[in-house]
N, C-alpha and C. Protein backbone atom coordinates (compact mmCIF):
# COMPACT_ATOMS: atom_id res chain seq x y z
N UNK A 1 55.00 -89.31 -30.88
CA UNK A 1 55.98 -88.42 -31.48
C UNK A 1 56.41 -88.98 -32.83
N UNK A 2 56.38 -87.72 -33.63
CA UNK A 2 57.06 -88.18 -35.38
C UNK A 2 58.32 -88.30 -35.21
N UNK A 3 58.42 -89.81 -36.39
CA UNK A 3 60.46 -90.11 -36.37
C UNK A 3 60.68 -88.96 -37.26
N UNK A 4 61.75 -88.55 -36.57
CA UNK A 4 63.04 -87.38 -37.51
C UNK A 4 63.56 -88.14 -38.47
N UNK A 5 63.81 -88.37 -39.58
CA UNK A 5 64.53 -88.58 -40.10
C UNK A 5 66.02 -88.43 -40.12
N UNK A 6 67.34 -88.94 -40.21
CA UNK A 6 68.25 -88.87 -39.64
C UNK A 6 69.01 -87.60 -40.61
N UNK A 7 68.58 -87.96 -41.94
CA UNK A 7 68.99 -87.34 -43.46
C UNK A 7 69.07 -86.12 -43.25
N UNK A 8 67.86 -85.73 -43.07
CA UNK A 8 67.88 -84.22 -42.67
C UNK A 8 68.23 -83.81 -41.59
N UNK A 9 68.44 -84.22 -40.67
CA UNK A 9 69.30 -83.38 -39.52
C UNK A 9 70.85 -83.58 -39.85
N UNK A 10 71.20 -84.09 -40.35
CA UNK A 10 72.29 -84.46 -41.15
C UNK A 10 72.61 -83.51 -41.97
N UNK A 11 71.52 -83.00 -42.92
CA UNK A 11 71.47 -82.09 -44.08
C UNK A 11 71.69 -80.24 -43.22
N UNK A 12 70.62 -80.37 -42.33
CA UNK A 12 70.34 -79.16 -41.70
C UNK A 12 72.08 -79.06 -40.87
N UNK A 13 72.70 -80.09 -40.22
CA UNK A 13 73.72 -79.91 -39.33
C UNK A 13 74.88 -79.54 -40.63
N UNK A 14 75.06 -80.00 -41.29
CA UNK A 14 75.92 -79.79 -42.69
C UNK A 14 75.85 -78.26 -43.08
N UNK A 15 74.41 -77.87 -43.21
CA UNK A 15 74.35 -76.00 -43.35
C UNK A 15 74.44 -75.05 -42.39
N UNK A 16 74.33 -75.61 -40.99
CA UNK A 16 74.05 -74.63 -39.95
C UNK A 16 75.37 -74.44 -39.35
N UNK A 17 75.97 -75.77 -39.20
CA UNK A 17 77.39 -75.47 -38.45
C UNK A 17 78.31 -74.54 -39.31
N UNK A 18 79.03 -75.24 -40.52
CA UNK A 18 79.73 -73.96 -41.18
C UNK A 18 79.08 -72.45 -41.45
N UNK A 19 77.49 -72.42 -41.24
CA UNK A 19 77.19 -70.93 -41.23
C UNK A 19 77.26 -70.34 -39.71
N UNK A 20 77.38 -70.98 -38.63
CA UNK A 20 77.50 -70.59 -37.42
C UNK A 20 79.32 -70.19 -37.03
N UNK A 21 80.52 -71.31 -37.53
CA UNK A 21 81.90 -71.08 -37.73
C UNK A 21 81.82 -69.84 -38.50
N UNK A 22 81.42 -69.26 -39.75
CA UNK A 22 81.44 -68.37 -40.33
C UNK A 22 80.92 -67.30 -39.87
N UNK A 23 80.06 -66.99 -39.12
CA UNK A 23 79.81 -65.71 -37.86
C UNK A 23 80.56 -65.70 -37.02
N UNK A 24 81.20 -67.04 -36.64
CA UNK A 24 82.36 -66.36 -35.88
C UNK A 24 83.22 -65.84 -36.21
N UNK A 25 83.81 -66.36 -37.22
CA UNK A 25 85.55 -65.72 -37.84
C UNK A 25 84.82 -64.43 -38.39
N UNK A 26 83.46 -64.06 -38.54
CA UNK A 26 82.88 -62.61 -39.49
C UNK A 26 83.14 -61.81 -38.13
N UNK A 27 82.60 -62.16 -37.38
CA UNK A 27 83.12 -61.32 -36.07
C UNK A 27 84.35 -60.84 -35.63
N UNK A 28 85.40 -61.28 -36.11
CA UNK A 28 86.55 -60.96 -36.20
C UNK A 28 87.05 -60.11 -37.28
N UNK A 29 86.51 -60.13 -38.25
CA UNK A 29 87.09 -60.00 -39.57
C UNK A 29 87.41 -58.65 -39.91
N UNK A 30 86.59 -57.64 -39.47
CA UNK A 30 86.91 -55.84 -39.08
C UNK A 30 88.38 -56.12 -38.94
N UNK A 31 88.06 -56.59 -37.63
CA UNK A 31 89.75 -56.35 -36.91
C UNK A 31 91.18 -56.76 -37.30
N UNK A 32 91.03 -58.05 -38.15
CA UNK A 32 91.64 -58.79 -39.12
C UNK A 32 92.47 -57.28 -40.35
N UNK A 33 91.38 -57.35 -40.72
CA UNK A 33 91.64 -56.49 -42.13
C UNK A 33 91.68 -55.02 -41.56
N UNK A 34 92.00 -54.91 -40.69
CA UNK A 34 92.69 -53.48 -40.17
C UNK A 34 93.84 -54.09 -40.14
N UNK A 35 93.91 -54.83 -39.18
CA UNK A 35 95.17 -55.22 -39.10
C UNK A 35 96.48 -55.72 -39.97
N UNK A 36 95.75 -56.14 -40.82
CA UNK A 36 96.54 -56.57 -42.36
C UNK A 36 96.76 -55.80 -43.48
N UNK A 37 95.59 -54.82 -43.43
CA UNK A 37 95.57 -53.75 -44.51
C UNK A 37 96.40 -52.27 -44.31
N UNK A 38 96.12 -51.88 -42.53
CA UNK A 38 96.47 -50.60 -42.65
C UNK A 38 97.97 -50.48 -42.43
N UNK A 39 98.77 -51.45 -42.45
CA UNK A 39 100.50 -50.65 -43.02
C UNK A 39 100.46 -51.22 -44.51
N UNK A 40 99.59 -51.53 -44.92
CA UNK A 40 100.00 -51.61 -46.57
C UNK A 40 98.70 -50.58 -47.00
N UNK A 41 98.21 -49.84 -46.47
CA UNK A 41 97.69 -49.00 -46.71
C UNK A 41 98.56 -47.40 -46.90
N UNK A 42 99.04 -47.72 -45.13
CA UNK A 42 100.08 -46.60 -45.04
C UNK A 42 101.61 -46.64 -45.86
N UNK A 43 101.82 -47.68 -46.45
CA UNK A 43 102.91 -48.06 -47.21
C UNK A 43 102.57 -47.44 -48.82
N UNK A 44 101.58 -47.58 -49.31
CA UNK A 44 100.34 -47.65 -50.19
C UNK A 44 100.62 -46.20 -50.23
N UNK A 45 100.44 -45.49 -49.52
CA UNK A 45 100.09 -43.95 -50.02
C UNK A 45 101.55 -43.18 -49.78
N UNK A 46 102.38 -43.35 -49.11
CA UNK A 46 103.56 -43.21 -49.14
C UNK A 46 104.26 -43.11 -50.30
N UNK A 47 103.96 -44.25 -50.85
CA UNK A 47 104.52 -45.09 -52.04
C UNK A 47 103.85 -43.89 -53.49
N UNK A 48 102.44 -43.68 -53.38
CA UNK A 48 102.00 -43.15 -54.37
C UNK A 48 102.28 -41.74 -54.39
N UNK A 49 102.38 -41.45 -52.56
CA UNK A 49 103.21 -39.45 -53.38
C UNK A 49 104.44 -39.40 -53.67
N UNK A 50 105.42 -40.35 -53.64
CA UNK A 50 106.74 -40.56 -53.85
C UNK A 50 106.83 -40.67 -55.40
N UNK A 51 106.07 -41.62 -56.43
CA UNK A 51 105.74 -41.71 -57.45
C UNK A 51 105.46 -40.61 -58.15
N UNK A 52 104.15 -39.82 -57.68
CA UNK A 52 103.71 -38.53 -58.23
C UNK A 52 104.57 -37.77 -57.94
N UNK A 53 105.25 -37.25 -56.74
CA UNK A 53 106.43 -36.18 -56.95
C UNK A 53 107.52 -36.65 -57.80
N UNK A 54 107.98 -37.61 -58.12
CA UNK A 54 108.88 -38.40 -58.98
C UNK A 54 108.61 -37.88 -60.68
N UNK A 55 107.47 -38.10 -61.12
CA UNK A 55 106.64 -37.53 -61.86
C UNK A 55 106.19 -36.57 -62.11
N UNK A 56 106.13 -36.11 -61.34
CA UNK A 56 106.13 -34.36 -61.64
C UNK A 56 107.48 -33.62 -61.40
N UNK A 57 108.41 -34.23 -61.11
CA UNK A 57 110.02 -33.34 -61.09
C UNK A 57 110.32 -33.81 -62.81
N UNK A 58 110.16 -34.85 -62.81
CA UNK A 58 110.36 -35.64 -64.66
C UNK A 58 109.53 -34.56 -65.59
N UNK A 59 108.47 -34.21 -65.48
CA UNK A 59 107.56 -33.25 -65.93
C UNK A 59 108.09 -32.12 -66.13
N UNK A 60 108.35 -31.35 -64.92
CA UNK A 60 108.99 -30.03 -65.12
C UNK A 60 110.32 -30.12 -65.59
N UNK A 61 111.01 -31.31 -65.55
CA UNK A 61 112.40 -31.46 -66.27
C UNK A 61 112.09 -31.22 -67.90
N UNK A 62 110.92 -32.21 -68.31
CA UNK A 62 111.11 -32.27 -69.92
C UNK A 62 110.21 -30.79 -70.45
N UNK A 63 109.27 -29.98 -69.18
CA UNK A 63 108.46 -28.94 -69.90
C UNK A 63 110.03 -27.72 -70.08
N UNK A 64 111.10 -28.06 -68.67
CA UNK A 64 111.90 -26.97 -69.13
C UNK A 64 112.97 -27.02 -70.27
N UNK A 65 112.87 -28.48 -70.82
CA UNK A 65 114.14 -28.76 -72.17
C UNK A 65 112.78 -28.40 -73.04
N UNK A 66 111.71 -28.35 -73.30
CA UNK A 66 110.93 -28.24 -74.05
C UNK A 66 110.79 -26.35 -74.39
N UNK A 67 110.98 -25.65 -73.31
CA UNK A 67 110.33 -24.10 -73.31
C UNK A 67 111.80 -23.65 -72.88
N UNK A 68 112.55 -23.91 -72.26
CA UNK A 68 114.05 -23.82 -71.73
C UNK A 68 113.81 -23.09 -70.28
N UNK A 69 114.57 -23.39 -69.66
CA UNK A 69 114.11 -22.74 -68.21
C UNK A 69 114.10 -21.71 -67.81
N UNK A 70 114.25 -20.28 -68.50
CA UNK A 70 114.32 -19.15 -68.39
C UNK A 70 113.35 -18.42 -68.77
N UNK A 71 112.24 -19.25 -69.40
CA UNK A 71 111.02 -18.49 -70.26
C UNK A 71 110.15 -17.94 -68.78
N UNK A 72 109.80 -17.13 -69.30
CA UNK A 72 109.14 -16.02 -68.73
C UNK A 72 107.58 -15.46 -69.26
N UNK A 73 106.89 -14.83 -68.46
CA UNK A 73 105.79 -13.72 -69.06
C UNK A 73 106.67 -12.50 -70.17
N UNK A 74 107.40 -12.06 -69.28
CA UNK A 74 108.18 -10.84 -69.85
C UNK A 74 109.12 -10.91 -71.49
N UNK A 75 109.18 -12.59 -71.72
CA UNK A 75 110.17 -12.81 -72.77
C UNK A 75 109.50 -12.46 -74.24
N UNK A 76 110.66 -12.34 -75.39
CA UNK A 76 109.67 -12.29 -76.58
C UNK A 76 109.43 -13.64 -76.85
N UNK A 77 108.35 -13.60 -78.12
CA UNK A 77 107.86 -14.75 -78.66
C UNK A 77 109.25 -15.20 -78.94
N UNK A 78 109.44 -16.80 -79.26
CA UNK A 78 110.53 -17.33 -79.87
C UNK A 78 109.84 -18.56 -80.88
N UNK A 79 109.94 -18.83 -82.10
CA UNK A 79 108.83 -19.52 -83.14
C UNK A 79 109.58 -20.51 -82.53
N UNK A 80 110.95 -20.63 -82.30
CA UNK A 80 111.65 -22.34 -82.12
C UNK A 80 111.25 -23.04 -81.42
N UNK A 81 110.60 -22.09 -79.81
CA UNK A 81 110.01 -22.81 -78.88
C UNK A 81 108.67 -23.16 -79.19
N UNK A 82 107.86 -22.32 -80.42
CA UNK A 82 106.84 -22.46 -80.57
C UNK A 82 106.35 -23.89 -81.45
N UNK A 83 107.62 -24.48 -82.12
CA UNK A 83 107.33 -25.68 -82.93
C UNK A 83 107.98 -27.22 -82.19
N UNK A 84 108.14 -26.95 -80.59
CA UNK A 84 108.09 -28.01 -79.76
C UNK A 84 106.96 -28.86 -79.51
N UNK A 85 106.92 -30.18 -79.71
CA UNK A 85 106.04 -30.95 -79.66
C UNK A 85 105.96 -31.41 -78.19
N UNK A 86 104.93 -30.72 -77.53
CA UNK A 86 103.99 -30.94 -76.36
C UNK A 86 103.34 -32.67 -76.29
N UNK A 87 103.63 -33.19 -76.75
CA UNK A 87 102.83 -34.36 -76.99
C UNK A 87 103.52 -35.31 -76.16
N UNK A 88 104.73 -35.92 -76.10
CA UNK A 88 105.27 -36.86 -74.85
C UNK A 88 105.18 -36.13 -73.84
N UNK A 89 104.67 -35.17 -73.43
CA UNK A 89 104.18 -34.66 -72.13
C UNK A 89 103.10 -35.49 -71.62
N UNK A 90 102.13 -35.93 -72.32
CA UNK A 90 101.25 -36.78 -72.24
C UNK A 90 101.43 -37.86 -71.65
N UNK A 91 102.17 -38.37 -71.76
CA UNK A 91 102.28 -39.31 -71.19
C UNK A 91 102.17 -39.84 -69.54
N UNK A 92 103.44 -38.58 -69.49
CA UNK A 92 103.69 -38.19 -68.09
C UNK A 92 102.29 -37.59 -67.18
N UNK A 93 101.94 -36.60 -67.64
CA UNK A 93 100.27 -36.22 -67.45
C UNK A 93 99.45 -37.15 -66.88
N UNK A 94 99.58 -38.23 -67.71
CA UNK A 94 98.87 -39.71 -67.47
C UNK A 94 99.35 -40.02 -65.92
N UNK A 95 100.55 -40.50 -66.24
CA UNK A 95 101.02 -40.99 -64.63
C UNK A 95 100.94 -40.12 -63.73
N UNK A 96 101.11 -39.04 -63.83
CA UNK A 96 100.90 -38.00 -62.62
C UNK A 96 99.09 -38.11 -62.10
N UNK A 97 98.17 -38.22 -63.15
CA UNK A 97 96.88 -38.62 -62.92
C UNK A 97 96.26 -39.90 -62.21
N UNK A 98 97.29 -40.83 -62.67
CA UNK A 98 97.00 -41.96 -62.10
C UNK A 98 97.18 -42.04 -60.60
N UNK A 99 98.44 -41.49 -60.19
CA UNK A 99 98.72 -42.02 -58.93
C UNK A 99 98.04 -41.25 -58.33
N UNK A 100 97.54 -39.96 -58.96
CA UNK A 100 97.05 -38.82 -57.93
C UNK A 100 95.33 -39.86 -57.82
N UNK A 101 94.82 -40.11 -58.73
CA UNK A 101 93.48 -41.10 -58.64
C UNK A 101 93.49 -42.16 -57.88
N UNK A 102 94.68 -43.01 -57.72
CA UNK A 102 95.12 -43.67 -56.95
C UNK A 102 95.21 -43.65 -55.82
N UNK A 103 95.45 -42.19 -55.36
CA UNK A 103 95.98 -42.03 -53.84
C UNK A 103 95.05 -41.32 -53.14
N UNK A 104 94.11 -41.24 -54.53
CA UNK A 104 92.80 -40.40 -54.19
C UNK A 104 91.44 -41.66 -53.25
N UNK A 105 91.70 -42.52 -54.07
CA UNK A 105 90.26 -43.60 -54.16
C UNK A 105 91.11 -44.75 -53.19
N UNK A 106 92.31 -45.02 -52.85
CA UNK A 106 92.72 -46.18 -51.89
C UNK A 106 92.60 -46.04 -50.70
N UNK A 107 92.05 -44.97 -50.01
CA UNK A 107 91.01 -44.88 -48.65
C UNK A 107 89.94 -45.48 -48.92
N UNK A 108 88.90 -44.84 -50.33
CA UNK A 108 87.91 -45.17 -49.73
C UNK A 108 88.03 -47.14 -50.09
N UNK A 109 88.09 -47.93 -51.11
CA UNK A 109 88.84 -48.81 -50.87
C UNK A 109 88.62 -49.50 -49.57
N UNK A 110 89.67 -48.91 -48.75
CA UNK A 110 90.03 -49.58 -47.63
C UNK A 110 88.38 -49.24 -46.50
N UNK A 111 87.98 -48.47 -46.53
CA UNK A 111 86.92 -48.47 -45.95
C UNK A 111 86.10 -49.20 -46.29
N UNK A 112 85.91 -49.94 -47.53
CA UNK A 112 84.66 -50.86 -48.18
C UNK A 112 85.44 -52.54 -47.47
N UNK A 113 86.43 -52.25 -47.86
CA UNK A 113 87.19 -53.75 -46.64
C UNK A 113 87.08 -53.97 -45.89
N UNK A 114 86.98 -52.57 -44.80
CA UNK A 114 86.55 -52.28 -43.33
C UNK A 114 85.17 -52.83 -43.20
N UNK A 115 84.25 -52.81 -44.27
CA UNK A 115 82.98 -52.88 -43.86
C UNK A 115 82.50 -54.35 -44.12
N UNK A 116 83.23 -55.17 -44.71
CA UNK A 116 83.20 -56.78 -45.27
C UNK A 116 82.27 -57.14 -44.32
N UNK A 117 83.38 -57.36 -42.76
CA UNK A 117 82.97 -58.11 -41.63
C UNK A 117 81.49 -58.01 -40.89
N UNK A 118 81.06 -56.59 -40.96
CA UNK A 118 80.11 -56.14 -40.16
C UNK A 118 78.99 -56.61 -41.17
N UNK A 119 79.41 -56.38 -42.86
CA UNK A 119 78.19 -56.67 -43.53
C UNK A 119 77.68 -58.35 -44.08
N UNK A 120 78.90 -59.09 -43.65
CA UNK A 120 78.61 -60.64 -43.65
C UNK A 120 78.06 -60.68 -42.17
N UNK A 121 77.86 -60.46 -41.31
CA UNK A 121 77.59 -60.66 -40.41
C UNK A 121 75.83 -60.53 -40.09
N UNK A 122 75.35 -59.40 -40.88
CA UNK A 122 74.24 -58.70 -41.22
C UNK A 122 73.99 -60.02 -42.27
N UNK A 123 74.13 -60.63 -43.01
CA UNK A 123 73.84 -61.70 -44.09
C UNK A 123 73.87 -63.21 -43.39
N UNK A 124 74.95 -63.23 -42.61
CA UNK A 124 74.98 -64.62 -41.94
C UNK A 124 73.89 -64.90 -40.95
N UNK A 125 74.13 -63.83 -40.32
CA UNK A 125 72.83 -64.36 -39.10
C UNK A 125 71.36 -64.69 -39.53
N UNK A 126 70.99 -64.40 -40.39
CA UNK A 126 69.48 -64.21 -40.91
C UNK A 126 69.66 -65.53 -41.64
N UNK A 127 71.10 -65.61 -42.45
CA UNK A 127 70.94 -67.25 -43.20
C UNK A 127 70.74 -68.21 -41.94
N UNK A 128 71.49 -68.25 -40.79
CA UNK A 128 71.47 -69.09 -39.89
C UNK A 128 70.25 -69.61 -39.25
N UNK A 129 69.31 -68.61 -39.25
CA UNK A 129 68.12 -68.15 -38.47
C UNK A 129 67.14 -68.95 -39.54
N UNK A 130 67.14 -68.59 -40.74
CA UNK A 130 66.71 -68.77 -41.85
C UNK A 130 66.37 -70.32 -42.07
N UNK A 131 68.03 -71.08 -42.10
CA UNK A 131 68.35 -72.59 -42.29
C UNK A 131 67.52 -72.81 -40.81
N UNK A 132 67.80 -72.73 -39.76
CA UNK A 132 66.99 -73.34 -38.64
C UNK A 132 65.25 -73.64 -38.53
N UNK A 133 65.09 -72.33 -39.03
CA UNK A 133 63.16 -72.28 -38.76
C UNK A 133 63.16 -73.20 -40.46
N UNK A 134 63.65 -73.30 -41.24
CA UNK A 134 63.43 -74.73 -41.99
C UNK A 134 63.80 -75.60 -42.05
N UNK A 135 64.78 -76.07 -41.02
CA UNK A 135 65.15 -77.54 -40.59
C UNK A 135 64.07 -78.09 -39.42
N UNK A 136 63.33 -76.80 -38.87
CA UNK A 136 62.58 -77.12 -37.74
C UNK A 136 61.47 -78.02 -38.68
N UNK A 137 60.86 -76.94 -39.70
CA UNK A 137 60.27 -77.75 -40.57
C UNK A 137 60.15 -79.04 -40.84
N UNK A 138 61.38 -79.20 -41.54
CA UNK A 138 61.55 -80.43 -42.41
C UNK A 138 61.86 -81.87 -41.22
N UNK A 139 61.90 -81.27 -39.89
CA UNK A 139 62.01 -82.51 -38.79
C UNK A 139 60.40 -82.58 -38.28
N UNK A 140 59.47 -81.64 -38.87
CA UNK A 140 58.72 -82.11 -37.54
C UNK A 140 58.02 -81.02 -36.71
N UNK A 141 59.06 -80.38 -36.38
CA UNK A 141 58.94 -79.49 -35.31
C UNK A 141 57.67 -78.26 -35.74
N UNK A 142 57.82 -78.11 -36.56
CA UNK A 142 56.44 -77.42 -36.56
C UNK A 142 55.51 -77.61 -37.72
N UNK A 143 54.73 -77.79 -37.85
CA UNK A 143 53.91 -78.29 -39.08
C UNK A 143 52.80 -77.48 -39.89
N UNK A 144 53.07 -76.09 -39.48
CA UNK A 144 52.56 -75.38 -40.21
C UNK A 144 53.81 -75.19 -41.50
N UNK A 145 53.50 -75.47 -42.89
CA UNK A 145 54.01 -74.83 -44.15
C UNK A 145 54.74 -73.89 -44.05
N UNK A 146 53.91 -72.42 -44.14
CA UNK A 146 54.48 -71.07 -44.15
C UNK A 146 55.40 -71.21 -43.35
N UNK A 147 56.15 -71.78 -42.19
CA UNK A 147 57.18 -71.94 -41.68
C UNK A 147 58.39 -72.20 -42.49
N UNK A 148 58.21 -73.53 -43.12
CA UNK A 148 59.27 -73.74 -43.87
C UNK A 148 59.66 -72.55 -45.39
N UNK A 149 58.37 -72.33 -45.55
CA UNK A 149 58.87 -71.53 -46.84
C UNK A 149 59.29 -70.15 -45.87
N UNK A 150 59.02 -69.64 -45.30
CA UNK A 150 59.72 -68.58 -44.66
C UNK A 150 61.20 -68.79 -44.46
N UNK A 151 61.36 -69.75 -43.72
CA UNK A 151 62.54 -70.07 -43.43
C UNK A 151 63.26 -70.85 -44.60
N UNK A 152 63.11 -71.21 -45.68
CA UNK A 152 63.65 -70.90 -47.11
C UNK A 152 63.71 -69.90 -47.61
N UNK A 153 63.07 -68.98 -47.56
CA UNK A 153 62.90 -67.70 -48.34
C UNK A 153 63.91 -66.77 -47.73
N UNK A 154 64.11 -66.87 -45.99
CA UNK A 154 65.08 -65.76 -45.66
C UNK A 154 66.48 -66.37 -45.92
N UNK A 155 66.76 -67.87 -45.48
CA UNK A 155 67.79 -68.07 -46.16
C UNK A 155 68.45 -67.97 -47.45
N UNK A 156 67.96 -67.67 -48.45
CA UNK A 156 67.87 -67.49 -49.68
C UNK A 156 68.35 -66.10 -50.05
N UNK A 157 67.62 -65.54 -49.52
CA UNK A 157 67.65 -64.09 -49.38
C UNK A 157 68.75 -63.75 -48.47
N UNK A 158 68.72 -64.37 -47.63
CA UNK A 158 70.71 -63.51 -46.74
C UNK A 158 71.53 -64.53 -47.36
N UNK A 159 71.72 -65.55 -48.42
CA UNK A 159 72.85 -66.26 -49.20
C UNK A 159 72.80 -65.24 -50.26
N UNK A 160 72.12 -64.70 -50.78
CA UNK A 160 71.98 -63.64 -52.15
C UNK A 160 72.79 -62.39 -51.32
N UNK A 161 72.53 -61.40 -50.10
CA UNK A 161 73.02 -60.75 -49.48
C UNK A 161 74.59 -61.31 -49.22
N UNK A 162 74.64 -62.57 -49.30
CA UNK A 162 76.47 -62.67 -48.44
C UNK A 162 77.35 -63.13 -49.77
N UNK A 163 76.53 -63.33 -50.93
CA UNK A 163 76.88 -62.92 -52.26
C UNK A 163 77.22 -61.65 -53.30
N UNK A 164 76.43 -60.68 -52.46
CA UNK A 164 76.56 -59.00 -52.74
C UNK A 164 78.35 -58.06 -51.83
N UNK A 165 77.91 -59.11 -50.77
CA UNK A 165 79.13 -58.78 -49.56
C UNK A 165 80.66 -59.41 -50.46
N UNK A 166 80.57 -60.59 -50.70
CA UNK A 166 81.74 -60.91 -51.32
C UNK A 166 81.79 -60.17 -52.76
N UNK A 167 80.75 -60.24 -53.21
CA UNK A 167 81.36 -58.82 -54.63
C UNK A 167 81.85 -57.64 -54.32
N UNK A 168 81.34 -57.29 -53.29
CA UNK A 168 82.31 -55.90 -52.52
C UNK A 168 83.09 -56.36 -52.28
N UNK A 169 83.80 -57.07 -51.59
CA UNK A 169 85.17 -57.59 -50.92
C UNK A 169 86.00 -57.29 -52.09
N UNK A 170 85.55 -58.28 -53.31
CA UNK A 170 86.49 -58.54 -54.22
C UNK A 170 86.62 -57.08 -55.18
N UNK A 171 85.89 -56.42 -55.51
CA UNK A 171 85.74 -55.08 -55.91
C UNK A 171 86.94 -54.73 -55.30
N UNK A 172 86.54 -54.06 -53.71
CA UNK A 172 87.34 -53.77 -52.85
C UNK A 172 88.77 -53.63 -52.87
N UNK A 173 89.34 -55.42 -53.04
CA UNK A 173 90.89 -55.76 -52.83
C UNK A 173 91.38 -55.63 -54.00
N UNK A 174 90.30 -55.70 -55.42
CA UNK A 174 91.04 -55.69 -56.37
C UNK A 174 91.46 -54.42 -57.18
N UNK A 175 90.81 -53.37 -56.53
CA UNK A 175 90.95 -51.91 -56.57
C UNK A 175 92.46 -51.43 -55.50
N UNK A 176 92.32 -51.98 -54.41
CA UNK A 176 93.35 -51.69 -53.08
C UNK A 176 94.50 -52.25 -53.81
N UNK A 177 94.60 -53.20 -54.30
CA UNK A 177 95.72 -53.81 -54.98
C UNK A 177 96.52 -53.13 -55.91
N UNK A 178 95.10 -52.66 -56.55
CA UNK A 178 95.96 -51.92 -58.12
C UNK A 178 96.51 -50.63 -57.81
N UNK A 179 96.07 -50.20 -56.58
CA UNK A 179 96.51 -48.78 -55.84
C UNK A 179 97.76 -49.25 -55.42
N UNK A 180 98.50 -50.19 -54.87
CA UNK A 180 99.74 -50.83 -53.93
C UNK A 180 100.31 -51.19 -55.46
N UNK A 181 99.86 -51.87 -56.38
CA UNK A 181 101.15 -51.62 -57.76
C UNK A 181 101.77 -50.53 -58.05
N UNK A 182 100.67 -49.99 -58.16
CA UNK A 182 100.90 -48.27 -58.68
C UNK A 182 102.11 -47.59 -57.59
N UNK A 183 101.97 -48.35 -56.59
CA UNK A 183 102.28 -47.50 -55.65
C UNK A 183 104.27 -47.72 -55.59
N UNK A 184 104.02 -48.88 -55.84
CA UNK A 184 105.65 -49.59 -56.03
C UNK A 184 106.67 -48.68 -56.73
N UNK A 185 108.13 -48.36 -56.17
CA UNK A 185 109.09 -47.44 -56.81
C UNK A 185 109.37 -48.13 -58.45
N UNK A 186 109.49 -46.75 -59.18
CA UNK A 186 109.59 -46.79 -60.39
C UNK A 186 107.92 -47.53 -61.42
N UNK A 187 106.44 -47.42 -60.76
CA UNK A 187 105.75 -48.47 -61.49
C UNK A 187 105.26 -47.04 -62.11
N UNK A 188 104.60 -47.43 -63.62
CA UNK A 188 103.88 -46.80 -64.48
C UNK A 188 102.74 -46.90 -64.25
């Protein structure tokens, strides 16, 4: 029998255990981020029609000092109302857009959060699988080549995948976030 070298099982135990801890807590992690997200979700959208109706009562306040509140289809022209500057309406427009975009896109959001756990999980296992059939390698254990480069190649390939997963995450929270500012009484 060939000596193992100690280095590399050393090396291989160093990559396999924290990727094996990390399928576990991924296994959890759905349930986690329901749990953490959905009353600041439901807080979250609360928050943003409170804003937009806030915003749109401010709206119809300044369109009726702007046109006066009695204008009508039926009224005559009046030039005075006609040389009111429509333009700080804009503004308001804006915020009424925002939160409505806001309150529009912080579901889906929360659904791409929802999906973190299930899709590190889909990335971890294959790295795990991956690091093993090339530690088998590099001890010994099997001595055909194409082994080890296989089992480099998929690890490689689900670390690139659990690299795609955390750019969603962060996408994700940093979108969910800017929806929960927005969402805060009195935010622009």
């Amino acid at each position: 029998m060939k000596h193992v070298d100690p280095v590399v099982v050393g090396v291989g135990a160093a990559i396999c255990v924290p990727i094996a801890v990390a399928i576990w807590k991924a296994s959890s992690l759905r349930s986690d981020i329901f749990k953490n997200f959905q009353p600041r979700l439901d807080l979250a959208l609360a928050g943003l029609d409170n804003n937009a109706s806030q915003a749109l009562r401010q709206l119809a306040d300044r369109v009726n000092g702007l046109l006066g509140s009695g204008v009508g289809l039926e009224e005559n022209f009046n030039p005075l109302q006609a040389l009111a500057d429509p333009g700080e309406l804009r503004v308001i427009v804006d915020r009424v857009s925002a939160f409505m975009q806001a309150r529009r896109q912080i579901p889906r959001h929360y659904r791409g959060l929802l999906l973190v756990g299930p899709l590190l999980l889909v990335a971890l296992i294959p790295m795990l699988s991956g690091s093993l059939v090339a530690l088998s390698y590099f001890t010994g254990l099997f001595r055909d080549r194409i082994v080890g480069y296989v089992g480099l190649w998929v690890g490689v390939a689900a670390f690139l995948a659990m690299c795609l997963v955390g750019a969603l995450h962060l996408f994700c929270q940093m979108r969910f976030s800017r929806a929960e500012l927005l969402s805060a009484p009195g935010a622009q």
